[in-house]
N, C-alpha and C. Protein backbone atom coordinates (compact mmCIF):
# COMPACT_ATOMS: atom_id res chain seq x y z
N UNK A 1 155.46 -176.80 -184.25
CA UNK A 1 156.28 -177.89 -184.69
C UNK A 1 155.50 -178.73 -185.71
N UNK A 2 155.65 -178.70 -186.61
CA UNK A 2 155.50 -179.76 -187.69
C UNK A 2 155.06 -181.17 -187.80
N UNK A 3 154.28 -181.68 -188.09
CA UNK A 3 153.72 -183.14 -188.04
C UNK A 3 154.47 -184.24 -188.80
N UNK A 4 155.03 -183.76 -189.81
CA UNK A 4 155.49 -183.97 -190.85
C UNK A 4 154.74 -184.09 -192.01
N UNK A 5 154.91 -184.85 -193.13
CA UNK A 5 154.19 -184.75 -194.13
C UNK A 5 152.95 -186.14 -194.03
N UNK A 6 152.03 -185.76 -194.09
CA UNK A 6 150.45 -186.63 -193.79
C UNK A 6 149.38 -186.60 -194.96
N UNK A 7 149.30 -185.64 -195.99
CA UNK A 7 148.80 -185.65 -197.10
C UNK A 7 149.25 -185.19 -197.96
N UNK A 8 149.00 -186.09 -199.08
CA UNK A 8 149.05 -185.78 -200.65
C UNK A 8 148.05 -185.69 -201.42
N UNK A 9 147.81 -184.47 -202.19
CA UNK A 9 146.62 -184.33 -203.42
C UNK A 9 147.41 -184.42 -204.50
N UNK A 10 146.47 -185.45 -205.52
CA UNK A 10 146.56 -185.76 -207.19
C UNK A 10 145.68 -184.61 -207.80
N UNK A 11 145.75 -183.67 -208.42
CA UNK A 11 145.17 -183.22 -209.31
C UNK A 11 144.85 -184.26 -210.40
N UNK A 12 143.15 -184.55 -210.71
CA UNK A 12 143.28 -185.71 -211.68
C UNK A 12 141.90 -184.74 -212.54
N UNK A 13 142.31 -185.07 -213.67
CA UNK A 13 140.85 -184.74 -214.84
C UNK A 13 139.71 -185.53 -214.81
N UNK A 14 139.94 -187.09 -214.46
CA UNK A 14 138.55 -187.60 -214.59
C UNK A 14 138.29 -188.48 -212.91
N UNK A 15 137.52 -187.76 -211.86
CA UNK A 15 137.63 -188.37 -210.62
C UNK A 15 137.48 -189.72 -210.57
N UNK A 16 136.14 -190.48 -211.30
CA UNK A 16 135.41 -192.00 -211.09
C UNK A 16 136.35 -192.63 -211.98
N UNK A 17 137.46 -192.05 -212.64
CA UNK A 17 138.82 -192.96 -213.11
C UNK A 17 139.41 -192.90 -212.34
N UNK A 18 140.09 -192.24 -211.84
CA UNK A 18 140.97 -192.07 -210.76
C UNK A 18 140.48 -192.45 -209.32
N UNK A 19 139.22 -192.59 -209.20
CA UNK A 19 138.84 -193.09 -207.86
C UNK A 19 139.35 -194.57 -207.78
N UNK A 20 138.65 -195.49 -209.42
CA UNK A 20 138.85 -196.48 -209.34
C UNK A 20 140.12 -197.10 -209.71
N UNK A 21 141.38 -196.10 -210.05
CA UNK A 21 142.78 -196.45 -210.49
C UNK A 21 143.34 -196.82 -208.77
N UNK A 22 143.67 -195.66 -207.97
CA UNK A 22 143.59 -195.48 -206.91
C UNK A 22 143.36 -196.25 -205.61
N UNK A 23 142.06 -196.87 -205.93
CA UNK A 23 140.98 -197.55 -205.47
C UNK A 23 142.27 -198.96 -205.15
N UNK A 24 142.66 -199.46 -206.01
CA UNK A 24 143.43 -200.70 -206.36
C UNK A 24 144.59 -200.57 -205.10
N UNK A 25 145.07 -199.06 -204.79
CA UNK A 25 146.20 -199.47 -204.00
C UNK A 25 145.86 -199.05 -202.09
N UNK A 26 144.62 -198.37 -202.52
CA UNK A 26 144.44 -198.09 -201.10
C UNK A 26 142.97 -198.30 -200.46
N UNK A 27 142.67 -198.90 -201.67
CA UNK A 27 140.69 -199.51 -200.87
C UNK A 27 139.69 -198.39 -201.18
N UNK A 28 138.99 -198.50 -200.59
CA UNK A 28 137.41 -198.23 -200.48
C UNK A 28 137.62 -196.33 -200.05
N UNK A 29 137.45 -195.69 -200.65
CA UNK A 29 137.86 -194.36 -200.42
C UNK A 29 137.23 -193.62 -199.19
N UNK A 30 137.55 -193.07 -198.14
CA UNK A 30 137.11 -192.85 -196.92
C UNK A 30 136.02 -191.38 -197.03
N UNK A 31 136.54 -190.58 -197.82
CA UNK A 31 135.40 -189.57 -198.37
C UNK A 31 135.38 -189.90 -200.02
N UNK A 32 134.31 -189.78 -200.48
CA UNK A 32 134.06 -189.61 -202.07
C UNK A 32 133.12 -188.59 -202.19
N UNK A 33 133.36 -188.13 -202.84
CA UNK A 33 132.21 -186.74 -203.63
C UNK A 33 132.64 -186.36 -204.61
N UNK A 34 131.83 -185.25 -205.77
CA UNK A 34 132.11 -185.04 -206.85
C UNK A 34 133.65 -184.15 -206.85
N UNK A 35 133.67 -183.34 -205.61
CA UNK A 35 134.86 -182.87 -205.69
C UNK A 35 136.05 -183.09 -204.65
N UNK A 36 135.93 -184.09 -204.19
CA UNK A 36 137.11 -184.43 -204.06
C UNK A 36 136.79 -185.92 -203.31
N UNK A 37 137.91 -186.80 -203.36
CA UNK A 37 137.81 -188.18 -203.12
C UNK A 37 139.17 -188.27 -202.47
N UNK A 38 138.93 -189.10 -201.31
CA UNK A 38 140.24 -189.45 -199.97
C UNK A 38 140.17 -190.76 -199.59
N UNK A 39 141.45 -191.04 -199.47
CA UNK A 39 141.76 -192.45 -198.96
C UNK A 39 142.31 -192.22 -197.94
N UNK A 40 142.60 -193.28 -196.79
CA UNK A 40 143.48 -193.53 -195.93
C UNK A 40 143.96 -194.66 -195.79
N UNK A 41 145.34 -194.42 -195.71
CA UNK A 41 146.18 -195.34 -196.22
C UNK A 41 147.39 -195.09 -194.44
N UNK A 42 147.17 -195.93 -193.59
CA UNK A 42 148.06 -195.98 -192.23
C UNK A 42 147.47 -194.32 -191.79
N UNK A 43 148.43 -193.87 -191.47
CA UNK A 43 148.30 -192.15 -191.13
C UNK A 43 148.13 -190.94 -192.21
N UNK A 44 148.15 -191.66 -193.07
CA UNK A 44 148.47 -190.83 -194.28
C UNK A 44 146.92 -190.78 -195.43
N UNK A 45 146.58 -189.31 -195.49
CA UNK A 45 145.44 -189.27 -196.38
C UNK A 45 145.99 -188.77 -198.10
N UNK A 46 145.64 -189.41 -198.26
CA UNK A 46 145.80 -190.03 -200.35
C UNK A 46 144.59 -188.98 -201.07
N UNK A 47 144.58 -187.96 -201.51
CA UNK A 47 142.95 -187.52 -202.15
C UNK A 47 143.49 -186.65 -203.36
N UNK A 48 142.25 -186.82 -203.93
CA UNK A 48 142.30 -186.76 -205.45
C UNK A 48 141.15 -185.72 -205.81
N UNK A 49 141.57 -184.34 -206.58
CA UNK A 49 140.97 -183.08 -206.53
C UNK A 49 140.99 -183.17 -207.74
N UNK A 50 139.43 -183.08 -208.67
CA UNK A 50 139.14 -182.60 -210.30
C UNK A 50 139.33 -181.18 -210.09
N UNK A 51 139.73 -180.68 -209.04
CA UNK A 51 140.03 -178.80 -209.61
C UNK A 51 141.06 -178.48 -209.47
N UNK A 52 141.94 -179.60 -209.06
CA UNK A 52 143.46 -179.16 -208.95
C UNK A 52 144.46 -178.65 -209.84
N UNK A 53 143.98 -178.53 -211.05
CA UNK A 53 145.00 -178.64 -212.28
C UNK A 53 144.18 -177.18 -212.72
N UNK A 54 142.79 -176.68 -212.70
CA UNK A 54 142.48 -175.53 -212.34
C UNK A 54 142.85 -174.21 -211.66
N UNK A 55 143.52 -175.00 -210.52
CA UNK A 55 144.30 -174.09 -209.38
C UNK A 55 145.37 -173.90 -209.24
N UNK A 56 146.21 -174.81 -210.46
CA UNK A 56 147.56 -174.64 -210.59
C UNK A 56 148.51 -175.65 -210.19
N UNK A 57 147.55 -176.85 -209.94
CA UNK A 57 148.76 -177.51 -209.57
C UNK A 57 149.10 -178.59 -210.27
N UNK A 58 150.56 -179.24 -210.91
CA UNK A 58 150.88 -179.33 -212.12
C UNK A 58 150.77 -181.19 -211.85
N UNK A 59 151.35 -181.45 -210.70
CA UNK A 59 151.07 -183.05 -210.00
C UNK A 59 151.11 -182.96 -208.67
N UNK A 60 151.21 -184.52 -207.77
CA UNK A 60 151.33 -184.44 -206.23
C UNK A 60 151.53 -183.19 -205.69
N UNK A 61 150.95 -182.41 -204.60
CA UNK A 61 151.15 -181.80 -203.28
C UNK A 61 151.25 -182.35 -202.57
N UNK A 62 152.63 -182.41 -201.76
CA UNK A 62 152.45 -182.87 -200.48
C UNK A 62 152.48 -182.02 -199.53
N UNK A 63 151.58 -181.99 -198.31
CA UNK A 63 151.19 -181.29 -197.11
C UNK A 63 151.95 -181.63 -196.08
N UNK A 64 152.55 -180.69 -195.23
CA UNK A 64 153.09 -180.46 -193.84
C UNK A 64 151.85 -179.93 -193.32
N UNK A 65 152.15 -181.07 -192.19
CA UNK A 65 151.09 -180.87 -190.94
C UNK A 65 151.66 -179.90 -190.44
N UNK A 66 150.85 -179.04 -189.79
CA UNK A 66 151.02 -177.93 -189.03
C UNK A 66 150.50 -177.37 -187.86
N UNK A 67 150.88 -177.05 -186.64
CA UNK A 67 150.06 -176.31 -185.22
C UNK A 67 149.35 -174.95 -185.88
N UNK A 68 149.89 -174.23 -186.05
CA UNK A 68 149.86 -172.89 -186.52
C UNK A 68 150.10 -172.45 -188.07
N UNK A 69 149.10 -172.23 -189.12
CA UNK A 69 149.63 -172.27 -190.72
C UNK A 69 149.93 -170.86 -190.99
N UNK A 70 149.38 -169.72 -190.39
CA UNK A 70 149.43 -168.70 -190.48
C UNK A 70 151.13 -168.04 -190.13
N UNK A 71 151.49 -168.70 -189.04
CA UNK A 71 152.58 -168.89 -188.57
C UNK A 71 154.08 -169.46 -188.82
N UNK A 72 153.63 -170.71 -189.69
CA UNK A 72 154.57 -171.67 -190.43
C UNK A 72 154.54 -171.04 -192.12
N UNK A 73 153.43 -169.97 -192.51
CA UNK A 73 153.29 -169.95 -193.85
C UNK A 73 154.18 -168.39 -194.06
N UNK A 74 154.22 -167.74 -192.82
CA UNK A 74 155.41 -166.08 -192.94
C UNK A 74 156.77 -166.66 -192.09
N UNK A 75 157.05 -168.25 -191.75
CA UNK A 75 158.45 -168.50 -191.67
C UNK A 75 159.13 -168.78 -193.01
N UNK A 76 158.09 -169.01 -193.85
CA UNK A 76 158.84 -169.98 -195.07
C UNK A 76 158.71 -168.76 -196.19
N UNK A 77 157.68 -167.94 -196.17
CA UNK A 77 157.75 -166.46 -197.06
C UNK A 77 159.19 -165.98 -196.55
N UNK A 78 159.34 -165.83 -194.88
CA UNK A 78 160.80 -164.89 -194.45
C UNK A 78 161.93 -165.63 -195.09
N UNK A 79 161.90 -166.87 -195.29
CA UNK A 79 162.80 -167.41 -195.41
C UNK A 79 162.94 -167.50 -197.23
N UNK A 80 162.09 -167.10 -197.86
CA UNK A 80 162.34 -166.75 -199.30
C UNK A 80 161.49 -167.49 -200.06
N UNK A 81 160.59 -168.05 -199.32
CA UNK A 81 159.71 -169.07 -200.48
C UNK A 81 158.80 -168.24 -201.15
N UNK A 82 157.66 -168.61 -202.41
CA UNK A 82 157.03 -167.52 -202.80
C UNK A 82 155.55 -168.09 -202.97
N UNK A 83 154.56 -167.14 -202.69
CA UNK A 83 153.37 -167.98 -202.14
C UNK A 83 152.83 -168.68 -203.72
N UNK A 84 152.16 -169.56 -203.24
CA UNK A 84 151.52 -170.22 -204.28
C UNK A 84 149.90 -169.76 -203.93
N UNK A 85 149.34 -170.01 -202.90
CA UNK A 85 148.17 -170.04 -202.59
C UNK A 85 148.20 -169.80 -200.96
N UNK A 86 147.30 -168.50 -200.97
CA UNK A 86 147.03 -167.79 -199.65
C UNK A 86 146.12 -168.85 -198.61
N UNK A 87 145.93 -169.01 -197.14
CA UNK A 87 145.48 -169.59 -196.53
C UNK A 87 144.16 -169.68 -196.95
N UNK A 88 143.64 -171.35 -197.13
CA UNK A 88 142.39 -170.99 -197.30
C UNK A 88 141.26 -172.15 -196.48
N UNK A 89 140.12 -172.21 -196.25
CA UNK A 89 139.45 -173.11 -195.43
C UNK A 89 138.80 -174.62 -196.53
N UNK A 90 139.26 -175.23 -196.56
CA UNK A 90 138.94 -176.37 -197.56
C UNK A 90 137.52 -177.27 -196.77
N UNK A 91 136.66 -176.33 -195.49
CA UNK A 91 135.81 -177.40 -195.00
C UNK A 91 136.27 -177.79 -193.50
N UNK A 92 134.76 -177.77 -192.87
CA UNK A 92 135.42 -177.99 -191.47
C UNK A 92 136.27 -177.55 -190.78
N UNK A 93 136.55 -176.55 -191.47
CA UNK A 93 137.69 -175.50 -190.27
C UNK A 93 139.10 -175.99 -190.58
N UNK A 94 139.03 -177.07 -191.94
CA UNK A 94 140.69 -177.69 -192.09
C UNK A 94 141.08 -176.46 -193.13
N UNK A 95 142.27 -176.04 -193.04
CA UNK A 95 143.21 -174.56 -193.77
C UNK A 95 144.15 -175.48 -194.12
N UNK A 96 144.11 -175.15 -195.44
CA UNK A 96 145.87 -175.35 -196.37
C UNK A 96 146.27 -173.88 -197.14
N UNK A 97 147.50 -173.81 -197.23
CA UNK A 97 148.10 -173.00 -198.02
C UNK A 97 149.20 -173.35 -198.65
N UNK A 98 149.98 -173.14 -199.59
CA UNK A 98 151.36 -173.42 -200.30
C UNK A 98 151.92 -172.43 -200.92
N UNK A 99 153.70 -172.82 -200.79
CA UNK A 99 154.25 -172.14 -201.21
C UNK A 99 155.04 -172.49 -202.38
N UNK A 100 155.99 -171.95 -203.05
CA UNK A 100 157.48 -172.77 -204.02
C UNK A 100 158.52 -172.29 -203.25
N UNK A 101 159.68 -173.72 -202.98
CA UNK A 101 160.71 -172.75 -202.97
C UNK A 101 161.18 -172.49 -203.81
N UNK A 102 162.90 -172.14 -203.80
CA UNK A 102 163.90 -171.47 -204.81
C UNK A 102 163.78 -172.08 -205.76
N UNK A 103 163.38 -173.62 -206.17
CA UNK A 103 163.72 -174.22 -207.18
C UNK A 103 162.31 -174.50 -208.24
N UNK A 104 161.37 -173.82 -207.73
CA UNK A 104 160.05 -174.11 -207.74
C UNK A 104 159.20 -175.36 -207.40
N UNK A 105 159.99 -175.92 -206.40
CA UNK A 105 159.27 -176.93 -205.74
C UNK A 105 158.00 -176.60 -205.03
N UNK A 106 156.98 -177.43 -204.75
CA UNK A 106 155.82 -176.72 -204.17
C UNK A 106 155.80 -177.37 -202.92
N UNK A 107 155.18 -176.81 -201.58
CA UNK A 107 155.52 -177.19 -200.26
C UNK A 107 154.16 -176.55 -199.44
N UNK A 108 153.21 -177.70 -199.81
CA UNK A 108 151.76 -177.51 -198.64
C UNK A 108 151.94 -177.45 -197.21
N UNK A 109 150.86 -176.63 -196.77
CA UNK A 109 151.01 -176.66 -195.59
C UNK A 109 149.70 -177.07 -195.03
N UNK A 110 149.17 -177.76 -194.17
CA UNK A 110 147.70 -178.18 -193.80
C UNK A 110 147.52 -177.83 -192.06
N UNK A 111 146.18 -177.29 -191.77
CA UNK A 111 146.18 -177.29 -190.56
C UNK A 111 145.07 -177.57 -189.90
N UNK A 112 145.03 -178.92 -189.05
CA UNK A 112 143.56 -179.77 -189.46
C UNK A 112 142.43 -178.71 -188.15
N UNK A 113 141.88 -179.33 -188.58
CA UNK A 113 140.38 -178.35 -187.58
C UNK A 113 140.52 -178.78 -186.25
């Protein structure tokens, strides 16, 4: 069952701009590093990836929490979506993967450690 949606990544070109654009609406960033920078903002993690636009992604991802990604990622293939990016370990045992649906919308999936 689904968490609902709990994170969003910015693909941004320049991070220490975007840390400090960012910075303004959600504080003091809870991880910072060269590659990737996170906020938390209530339940919800805010982070900002300089390799995102590398990997294809054009703006915002938003992530569905997930029990099982492996599981939730061949309901949404059966159901016709088309993969974007195969399961992968982003650290600490946390896995995201994404798909598009029909319209080429993109639809993360996260599955925390």
């Amino acid at each position: 069952m689904p968490q609902g949606i709990m994170t969003i990544i910015y693909p941004v070109k320049d991070v220490a701009r975007a840390r400090q654009l960012y910075g303004k609406l959600a504080g003091a960033p809870t991880t910072d590093s060269p590659y990737y920078v996170g906020f938390r903002v209530g339940d919800q993690e805010i982070g900002l990836d300089p390799n995102g636009h590398k990997s294809g992604l054009t703006g915002p991802l938003a992530y569905w929490h997930v029990a099982d990604i492996r599981k939730s990622l061949q309901a949404l293939l059966d159901a016709g979506a088309q993969l974007q990016q195969e399961v992968k370990d982003v650290g600490g045992g946390k896995l995201i993967a994404s798909v598009r649906d029909a319209d080429g919308n993109p639809i993360g999936l996260l599955q925390a450690a």
